[in-house]
PDB file of N, CA and C in Angstrom:
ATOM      1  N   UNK A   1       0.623 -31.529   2.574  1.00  0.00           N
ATOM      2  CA  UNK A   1      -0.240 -30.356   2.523  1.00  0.00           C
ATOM      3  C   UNK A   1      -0.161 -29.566   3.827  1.00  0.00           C
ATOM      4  N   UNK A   2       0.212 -30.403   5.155  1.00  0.00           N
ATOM      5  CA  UNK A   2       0.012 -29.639   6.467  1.00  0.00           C
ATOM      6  C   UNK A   2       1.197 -28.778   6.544  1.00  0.00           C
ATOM      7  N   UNK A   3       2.563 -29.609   6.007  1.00  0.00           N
ATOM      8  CA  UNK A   3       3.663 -28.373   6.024  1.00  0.00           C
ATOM      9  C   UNK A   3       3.651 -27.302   5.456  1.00  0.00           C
ATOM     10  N   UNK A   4       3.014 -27.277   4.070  1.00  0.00           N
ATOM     11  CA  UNK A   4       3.501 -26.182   3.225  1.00  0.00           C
ATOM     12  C   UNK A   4       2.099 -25.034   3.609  1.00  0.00           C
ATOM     13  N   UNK A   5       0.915 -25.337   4.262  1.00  0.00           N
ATOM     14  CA  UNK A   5       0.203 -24.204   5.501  1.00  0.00           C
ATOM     15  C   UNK A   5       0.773 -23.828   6.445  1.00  0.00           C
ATOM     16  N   UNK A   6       1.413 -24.523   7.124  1.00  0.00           N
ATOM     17  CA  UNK A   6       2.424 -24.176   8.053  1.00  0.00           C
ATOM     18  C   UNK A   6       3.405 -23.654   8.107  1.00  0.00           C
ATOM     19  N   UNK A   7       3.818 -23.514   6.746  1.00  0.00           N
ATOM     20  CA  UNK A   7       5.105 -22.627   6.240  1.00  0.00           C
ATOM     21  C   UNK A   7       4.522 -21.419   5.925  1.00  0.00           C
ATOM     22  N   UNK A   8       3.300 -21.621   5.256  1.00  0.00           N
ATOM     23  CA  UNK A   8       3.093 -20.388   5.151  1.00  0.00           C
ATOM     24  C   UNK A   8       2.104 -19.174   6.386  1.00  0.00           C
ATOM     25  N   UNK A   9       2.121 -19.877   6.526  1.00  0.00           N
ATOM     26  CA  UNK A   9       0.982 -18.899   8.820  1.00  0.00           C
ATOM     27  C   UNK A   9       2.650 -18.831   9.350  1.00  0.00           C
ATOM     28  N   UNK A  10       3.206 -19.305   9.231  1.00  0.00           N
ATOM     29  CA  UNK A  10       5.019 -18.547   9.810  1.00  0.00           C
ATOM     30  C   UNK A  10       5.171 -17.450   9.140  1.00  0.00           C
ATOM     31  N   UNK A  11       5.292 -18.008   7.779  1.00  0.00           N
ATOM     32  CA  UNK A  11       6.098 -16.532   7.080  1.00  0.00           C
ATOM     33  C   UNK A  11       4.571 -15.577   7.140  1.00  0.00           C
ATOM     34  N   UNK A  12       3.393 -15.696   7.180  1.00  0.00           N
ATOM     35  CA  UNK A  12       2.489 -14.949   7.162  1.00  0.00           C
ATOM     36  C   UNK A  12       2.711 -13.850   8.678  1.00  0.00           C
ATOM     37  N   UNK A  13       2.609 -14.822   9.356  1.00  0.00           N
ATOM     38  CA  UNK A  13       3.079 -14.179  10.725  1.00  0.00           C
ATOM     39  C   UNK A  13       3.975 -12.784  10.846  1.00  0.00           C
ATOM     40  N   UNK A  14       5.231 -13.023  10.072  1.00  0.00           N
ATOM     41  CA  UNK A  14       6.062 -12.255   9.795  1.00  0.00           C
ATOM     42  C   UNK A  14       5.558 -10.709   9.423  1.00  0.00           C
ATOM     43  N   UNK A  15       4.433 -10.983   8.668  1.00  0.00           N
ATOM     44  CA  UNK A  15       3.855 -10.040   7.714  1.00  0.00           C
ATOM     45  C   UNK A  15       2.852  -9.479   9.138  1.00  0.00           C
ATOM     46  N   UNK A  16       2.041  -9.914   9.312  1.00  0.00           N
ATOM     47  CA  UNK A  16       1.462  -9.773  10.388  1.00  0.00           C
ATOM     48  C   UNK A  16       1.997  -8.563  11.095  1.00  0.00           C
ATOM     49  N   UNK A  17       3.290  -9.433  11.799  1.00  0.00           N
ATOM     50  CA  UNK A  17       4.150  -8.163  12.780  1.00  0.00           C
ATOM     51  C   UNK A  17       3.828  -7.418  11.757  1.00  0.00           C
ATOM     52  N   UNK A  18       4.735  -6.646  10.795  1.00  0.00           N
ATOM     53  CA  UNK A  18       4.845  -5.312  10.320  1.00  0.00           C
ATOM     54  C   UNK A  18       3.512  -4.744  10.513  1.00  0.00           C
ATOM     55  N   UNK A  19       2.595  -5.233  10.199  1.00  0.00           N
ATOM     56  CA  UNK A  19       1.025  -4.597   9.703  1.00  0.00           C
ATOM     57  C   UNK A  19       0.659  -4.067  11.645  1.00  0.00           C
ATOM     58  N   UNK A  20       0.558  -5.021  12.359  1.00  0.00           N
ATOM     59  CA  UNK A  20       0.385  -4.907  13.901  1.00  0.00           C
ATOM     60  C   UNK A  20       1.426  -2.803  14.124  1.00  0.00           C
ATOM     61  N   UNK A  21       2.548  -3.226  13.881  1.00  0.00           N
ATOM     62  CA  UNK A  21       3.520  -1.883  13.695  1.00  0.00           C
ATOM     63  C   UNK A  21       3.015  -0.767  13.251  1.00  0.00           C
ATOM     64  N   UNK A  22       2.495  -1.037  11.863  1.00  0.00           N
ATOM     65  CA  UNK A  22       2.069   0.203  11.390  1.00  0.00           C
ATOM     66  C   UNK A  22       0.357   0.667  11.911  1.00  0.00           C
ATOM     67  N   UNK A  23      -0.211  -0.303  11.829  1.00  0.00           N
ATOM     68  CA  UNK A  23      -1.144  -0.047  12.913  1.00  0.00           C
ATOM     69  C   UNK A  23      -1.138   0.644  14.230  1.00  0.00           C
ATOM     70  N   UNK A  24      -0.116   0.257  14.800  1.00  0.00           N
ATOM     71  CA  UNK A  24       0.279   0.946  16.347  1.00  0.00           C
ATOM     72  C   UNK A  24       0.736   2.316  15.887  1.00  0.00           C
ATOM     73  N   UNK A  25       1.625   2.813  15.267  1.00  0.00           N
ATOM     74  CA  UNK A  25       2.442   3.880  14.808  1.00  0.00           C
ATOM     75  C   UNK A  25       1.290   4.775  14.377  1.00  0.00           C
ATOM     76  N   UNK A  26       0.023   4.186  13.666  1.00  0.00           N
ATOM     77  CA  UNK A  26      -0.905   5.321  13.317  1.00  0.00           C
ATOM     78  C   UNK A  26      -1.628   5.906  14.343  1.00  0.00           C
ATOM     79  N   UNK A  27      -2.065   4.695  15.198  1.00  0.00           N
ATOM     80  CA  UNK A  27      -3.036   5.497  16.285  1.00  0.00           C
ATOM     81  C   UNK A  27      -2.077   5.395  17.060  1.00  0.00           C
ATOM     82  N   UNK A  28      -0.802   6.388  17.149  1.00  0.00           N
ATOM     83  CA  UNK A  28       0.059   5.962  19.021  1.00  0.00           C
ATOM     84  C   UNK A  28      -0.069   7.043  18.980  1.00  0.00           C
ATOM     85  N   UNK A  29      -0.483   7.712  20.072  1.00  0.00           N
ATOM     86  CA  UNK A  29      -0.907   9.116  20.916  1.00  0.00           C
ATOM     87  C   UNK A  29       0.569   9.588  21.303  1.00  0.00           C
ATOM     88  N   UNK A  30       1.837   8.792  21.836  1.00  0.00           N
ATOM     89  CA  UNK A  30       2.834   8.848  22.319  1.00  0.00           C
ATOM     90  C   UNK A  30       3.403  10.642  21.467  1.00  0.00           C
ATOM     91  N   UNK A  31       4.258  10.559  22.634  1.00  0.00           N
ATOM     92  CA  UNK A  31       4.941  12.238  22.115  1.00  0.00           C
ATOM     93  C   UNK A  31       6.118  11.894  21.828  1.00  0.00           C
ATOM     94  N   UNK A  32       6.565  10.662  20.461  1.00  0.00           N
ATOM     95  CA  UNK A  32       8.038  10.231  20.218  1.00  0.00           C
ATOM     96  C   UNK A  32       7.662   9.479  18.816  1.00  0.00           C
ATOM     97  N   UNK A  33       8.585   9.580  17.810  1.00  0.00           N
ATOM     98  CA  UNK A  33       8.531   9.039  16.372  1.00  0.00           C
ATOM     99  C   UNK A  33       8.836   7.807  16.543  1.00  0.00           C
ATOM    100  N   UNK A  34       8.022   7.280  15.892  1.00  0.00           N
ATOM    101  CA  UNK A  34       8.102   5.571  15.168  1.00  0.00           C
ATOM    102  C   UNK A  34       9.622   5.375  14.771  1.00  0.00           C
ATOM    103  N   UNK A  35      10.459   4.692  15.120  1.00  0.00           N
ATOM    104  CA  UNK A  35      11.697   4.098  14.957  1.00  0.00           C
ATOM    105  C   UNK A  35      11.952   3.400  13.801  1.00  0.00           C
ATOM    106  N   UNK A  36      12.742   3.150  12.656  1.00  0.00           N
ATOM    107  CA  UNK A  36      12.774   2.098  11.772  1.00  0.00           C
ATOM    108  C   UNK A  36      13.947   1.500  11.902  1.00  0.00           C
ATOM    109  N   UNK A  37      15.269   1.874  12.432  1.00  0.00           N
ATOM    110  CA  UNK A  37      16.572   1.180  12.849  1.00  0.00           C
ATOM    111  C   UNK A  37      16.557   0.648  14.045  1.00  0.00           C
ATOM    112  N   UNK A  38      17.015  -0.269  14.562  1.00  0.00           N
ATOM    113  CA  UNK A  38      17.205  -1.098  15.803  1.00  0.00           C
ATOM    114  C   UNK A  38      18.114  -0.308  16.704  1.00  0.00           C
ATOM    115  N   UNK A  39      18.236  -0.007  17.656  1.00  0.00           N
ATOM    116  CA  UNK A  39      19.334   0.109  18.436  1.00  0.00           C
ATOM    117  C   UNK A  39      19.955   1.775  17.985  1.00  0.00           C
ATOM    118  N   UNK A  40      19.215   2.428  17.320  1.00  0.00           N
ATOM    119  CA  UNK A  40      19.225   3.574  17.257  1.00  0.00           C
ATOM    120  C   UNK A  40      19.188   5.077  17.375  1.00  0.00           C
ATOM    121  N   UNK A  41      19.423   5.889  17.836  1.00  0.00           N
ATOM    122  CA  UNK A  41      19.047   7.275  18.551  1.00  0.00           C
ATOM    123  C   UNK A  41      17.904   7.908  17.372  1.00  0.00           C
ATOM    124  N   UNK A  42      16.736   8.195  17.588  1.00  0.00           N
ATOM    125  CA  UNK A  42      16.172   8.568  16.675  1.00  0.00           C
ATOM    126  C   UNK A  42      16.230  10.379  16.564  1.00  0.00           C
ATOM    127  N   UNK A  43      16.208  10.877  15.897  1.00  0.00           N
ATOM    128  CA  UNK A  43      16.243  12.605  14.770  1.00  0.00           C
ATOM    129  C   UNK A  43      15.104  13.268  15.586  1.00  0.00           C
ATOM    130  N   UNK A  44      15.214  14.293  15.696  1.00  0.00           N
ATOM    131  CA  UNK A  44      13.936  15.041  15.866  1.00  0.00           C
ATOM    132  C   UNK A  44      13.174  14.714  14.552  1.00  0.00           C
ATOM    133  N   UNK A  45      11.752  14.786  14.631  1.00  0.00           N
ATOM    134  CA  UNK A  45      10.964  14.976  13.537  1.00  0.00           C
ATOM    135  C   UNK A  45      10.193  16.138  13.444  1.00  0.00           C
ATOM    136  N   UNK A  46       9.752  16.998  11.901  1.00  0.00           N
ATOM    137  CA  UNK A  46       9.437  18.566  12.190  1.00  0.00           C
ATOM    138  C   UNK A  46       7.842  17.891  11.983  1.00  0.00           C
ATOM    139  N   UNK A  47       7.047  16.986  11.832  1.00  0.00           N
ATOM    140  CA  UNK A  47       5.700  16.488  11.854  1.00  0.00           C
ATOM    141  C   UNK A  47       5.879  15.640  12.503  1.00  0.00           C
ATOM    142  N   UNK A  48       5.786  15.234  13.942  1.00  0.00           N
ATOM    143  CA  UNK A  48       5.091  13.876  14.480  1.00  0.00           C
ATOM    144  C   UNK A  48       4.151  13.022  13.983  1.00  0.00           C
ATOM    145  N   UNK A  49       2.736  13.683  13.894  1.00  0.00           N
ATOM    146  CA  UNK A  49       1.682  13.086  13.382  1.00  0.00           C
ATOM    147  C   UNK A  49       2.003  12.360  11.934  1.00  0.00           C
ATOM    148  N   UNK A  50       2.692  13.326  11.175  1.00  0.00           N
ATOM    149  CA  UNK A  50       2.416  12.958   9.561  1.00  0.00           C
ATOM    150  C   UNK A  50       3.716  12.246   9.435  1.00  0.00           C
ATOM    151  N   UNK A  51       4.544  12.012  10.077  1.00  0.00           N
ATOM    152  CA  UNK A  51       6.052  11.109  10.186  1.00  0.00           C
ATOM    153  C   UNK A  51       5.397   9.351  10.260  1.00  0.00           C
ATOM    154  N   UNK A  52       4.472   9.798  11.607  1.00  0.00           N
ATOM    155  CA  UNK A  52       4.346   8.249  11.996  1.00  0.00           C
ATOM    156  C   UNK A  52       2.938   8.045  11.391  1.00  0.00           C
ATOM    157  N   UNK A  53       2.261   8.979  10.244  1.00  0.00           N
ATOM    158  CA  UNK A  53       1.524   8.195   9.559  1.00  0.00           C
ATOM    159  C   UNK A  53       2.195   7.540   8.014  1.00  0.00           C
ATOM    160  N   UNK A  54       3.532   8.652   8.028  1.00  0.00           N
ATOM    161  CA  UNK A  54       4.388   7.762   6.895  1.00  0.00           C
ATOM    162  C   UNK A  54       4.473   6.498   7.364  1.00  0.00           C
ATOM    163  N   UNK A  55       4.995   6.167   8.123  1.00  0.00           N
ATOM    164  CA  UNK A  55       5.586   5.030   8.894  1.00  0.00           C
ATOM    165  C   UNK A  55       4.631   4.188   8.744  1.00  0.00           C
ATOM    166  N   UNK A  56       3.449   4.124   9.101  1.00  0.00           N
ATOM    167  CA  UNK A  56       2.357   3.237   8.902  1.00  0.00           C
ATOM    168  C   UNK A  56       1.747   2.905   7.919  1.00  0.00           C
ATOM    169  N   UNK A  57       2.376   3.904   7.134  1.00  0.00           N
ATOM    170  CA  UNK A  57       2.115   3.306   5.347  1.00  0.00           C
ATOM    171  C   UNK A  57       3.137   2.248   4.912  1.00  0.00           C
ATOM    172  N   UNK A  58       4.294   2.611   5.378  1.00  0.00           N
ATOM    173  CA  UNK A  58       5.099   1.973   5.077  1.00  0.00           C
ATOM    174  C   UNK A  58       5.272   0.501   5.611  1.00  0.00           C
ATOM    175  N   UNK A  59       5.410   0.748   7.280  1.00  0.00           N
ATOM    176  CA  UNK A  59       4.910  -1.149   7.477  1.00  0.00           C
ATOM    177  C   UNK A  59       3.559  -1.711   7.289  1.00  0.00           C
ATOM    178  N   UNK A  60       2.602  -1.298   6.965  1.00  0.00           N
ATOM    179  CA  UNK A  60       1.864  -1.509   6.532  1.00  0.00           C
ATOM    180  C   UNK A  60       1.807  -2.329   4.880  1.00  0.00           C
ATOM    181  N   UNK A  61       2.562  -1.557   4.315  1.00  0.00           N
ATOM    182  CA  UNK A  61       2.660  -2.147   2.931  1.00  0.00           C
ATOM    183  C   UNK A  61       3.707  -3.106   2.835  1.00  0.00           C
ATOM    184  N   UNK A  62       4.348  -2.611   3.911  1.00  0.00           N
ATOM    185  CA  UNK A  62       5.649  -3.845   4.038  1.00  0.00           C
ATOM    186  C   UNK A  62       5.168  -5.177   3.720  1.00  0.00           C
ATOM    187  N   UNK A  63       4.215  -5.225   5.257  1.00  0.00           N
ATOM    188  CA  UNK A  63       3.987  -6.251   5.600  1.00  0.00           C
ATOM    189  C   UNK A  63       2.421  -7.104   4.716  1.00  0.00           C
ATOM    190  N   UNK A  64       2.075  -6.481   4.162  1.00  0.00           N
ATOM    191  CA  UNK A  64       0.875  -6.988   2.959  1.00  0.00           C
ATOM    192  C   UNK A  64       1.589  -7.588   1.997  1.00  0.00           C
ATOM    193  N   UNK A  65       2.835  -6.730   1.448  1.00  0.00           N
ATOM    194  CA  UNK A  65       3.492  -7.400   0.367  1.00  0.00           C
ATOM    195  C   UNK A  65       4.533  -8.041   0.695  1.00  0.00           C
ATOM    196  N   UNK A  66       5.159  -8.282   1.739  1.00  0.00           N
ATOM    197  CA  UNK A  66       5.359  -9.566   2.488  1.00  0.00           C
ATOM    198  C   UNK A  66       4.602 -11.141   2.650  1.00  0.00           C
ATOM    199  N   UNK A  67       3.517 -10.915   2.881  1.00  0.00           N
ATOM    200  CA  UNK A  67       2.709 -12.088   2.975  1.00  0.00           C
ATOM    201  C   UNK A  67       2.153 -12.411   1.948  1.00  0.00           C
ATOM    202  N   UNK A  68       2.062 -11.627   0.438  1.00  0.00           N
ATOM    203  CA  UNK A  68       1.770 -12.145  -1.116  1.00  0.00           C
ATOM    204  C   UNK A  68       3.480 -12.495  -1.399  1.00  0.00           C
ATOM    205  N   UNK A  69       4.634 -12.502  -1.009  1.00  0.00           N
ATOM    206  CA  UNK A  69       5.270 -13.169  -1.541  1.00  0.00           C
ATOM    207  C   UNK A  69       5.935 -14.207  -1.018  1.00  0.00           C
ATOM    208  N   UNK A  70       5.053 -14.674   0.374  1.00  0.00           N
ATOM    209  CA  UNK A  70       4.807 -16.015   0.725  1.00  0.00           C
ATOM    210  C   UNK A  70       4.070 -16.698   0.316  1.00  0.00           C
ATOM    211  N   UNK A  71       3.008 -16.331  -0.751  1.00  0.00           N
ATOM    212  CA  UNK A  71       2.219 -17.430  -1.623  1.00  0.00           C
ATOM    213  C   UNK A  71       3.017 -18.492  -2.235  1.00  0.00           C
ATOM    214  N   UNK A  72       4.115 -18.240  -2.334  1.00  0.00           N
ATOM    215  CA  UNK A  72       4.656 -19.616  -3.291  1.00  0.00           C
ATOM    216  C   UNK A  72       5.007 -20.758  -2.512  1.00  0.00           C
ATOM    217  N   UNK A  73       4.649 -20.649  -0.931  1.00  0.00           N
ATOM    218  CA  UNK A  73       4.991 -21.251  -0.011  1.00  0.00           C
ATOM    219  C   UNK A  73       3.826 -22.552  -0.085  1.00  0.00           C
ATOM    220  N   UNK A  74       3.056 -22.281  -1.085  1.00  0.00           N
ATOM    221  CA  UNK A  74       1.831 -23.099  -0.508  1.00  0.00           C
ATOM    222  C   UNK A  74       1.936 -23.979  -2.245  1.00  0.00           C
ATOM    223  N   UNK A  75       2.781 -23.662  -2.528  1.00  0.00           N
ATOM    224  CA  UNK A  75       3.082 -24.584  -4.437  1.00  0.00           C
ATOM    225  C   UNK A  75       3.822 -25.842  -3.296  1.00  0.00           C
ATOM    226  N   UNK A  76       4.759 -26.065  -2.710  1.00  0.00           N
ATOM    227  CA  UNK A  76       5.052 -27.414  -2.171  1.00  0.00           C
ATOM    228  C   UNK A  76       6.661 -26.892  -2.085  1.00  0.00           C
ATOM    229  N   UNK A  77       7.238 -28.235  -1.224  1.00  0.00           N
ATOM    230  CA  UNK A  77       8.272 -28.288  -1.338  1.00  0.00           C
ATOM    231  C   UNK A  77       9.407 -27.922  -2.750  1.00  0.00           C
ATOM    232  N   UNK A  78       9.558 -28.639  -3.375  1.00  0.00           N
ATOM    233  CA  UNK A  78      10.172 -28.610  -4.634  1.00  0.00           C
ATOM    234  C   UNK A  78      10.089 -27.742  -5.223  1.00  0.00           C
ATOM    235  N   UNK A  79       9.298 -26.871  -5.243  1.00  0.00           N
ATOM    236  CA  UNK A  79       8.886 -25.824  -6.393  1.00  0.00           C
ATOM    237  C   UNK A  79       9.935 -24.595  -6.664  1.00  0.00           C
ATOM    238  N   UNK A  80       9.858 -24.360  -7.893  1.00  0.00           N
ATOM    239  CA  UNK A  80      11.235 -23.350  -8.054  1.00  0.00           C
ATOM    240  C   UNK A  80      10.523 -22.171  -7.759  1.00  0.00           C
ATOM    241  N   UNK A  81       9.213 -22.020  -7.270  1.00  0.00           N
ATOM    242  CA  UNK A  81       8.692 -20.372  -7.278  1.00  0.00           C
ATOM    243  C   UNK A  81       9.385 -20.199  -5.765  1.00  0.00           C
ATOM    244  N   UNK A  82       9.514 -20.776  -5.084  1.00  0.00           N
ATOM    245  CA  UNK A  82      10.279 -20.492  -3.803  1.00  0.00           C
ATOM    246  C   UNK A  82      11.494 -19.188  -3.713  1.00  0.00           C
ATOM    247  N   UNK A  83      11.719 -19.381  -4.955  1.00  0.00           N
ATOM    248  CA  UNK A  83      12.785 -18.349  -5.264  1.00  0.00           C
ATOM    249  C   UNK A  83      12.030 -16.610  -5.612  1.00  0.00           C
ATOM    250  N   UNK A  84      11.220 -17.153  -5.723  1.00  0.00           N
ATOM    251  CA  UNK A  84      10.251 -15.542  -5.685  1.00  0.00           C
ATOM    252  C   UNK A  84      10.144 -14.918  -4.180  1.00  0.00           C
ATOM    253  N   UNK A  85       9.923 -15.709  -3.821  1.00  0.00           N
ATOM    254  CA  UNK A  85       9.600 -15.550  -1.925  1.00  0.00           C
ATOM    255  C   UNK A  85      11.008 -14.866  -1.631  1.00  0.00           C
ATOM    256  N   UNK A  86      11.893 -15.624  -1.615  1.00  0.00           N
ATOM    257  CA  UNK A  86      13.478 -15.538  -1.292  1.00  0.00           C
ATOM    258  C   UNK A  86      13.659 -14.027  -1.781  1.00  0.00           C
ATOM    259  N   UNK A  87      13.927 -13.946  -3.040  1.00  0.00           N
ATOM    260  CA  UNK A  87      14.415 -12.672  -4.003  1.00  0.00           C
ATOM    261  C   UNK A  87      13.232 -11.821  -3.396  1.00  0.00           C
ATOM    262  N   UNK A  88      12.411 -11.697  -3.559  1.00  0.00           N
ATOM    263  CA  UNK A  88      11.174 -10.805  -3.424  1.00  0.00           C
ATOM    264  C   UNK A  88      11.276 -10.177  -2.004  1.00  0.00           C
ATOM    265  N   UNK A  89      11.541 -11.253  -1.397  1.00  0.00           N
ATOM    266  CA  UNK A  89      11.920 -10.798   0.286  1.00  0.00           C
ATOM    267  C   UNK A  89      12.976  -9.591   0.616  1.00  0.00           C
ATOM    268  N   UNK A  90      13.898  -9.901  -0.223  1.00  0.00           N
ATOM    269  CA  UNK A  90      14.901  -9.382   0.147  1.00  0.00           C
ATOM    270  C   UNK A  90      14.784  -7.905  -1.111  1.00  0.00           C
ATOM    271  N   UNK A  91      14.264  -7.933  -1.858  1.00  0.00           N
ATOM    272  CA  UNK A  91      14.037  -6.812  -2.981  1.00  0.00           C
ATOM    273  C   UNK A  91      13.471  -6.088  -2.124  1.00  0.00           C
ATOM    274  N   UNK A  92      11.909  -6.423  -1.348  1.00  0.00           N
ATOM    275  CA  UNK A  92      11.103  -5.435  -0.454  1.00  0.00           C
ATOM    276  C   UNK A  92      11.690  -4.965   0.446  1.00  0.00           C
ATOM    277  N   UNK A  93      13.003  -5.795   1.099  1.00  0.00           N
ATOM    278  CA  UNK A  93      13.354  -5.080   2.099  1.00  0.00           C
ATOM    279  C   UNK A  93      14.434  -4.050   1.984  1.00  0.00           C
ATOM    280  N   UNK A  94      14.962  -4.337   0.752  1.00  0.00           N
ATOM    281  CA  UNK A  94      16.187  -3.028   0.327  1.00  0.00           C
ATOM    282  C   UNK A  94      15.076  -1.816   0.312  1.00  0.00           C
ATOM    283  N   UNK A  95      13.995  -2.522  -0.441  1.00  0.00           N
ATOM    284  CA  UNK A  95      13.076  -1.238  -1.410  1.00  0.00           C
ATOM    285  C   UNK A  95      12.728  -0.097  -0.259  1.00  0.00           C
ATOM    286  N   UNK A  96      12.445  -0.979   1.077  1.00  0.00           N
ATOM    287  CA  UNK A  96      11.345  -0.197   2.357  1.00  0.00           C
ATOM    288  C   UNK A  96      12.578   0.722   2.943  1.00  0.00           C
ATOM    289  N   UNK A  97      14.309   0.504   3.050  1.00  0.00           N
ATOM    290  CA  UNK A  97      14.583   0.649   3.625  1.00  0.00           C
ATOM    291  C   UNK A  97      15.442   1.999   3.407  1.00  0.00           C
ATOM    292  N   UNK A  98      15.212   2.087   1.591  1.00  0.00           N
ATOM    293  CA  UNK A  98      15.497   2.633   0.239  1.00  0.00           C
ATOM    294  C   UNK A  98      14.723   4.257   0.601  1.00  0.00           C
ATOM    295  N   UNK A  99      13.137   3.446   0.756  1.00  0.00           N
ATOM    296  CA  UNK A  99      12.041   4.529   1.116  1.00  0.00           C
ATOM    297  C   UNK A  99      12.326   5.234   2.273  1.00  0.00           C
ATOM    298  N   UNK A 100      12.459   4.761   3.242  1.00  0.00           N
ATOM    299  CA  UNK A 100      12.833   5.505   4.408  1.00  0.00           C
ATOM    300  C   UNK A 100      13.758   6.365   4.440  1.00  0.00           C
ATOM    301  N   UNK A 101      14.931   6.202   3.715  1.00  0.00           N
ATOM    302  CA  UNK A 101      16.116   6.890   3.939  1.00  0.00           C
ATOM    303  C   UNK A 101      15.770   8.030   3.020  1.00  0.00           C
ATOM    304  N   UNK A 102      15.791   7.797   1.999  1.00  0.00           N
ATOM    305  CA  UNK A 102      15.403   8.769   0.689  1.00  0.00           C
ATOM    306  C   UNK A 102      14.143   9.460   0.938  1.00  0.00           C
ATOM    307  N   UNK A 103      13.555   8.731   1.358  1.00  0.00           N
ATOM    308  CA  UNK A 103      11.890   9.816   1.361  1.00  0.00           C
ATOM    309  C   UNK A 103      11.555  10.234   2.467  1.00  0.00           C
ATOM    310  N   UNK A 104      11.020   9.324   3.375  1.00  0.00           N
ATOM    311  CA  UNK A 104      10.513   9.845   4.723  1.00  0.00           C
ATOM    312  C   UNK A 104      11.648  10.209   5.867  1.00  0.00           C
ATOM    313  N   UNK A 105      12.757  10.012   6.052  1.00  0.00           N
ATOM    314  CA  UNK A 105      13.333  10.411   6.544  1.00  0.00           C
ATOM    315  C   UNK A 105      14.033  11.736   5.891  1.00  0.00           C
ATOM    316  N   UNK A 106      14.533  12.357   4.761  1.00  0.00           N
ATOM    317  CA  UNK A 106      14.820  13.387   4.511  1.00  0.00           C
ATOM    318  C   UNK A 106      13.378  14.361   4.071  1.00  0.00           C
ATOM    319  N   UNK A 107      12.651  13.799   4.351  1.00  0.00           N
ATOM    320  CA  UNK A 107      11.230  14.988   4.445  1.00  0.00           C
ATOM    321  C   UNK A 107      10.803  15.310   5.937  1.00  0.00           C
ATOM    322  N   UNK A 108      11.048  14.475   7.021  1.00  0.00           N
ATOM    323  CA  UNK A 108      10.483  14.837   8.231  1.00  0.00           C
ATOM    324  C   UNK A 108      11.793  15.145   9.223  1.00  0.00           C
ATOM    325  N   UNK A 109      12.992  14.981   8.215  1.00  0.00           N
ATOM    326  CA  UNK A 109      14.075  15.245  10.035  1.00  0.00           C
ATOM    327  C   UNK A 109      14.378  16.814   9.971  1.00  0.00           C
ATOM    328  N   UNK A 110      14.331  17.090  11.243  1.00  0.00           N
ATOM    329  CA  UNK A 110      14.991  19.024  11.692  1.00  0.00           C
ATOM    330  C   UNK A 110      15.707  19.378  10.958  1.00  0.00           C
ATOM    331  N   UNK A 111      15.969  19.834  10.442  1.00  0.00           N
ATOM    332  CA  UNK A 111      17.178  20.838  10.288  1.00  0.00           C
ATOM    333  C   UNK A 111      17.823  21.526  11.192  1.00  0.00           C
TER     334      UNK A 111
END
């Protein structure tokens, strides 16, 4: 029982970060857009404010529906729902990254 809590406050954690992110991104006073690529040069944006309140919707929801599809973490070892976590993981993260490109990034960059 202690591992499979412990598996899941890790992968919860995970979720955590994002939510901490989009949290910061809503209230950051800063005069520079919320980043979603690593190691990236970021675009002008023609809304600051309403860019990085996209942004905070977005890790925000990331990271909520991140940590509901670590629930299966807490069925046990063996369990085939594990594969929900796995697939689900990786579905949300095409999906967020899907959103960004397609939506919030071709609605807020310069022309």
């Amino acid at each position: 029982m202690t591992g499979r809590i412990f598996g899941f406050v890790i992968w919860s954690m995970g979720g955590i970060f994002f939510i901490a992110m989009g949290v910061y991104s809503f209230f950051s006073k800063k005069a520079r857009p919320m980043g979603f690529w690593a190691n990236v040069s970021m675009f002008e944006v023609t809304d600051l404010k309403q860019y990085n309140t996209a942004m905070a919707k977005l890790f925000c929801t990331y990271g909520i529906v991140f940590i509901l599809f670590g629930l299966p973490l807490l069925a046990g070892q063996n369990s085939g729902w594990i594969l929900l976590s796995v697939v689900g993981a990786m579905i949300l993260s095409i999906t967020a990254m899907a959103v960004y490109t397609i939506v919030i990034e071709k609605k807020y960059r310069k022309k």
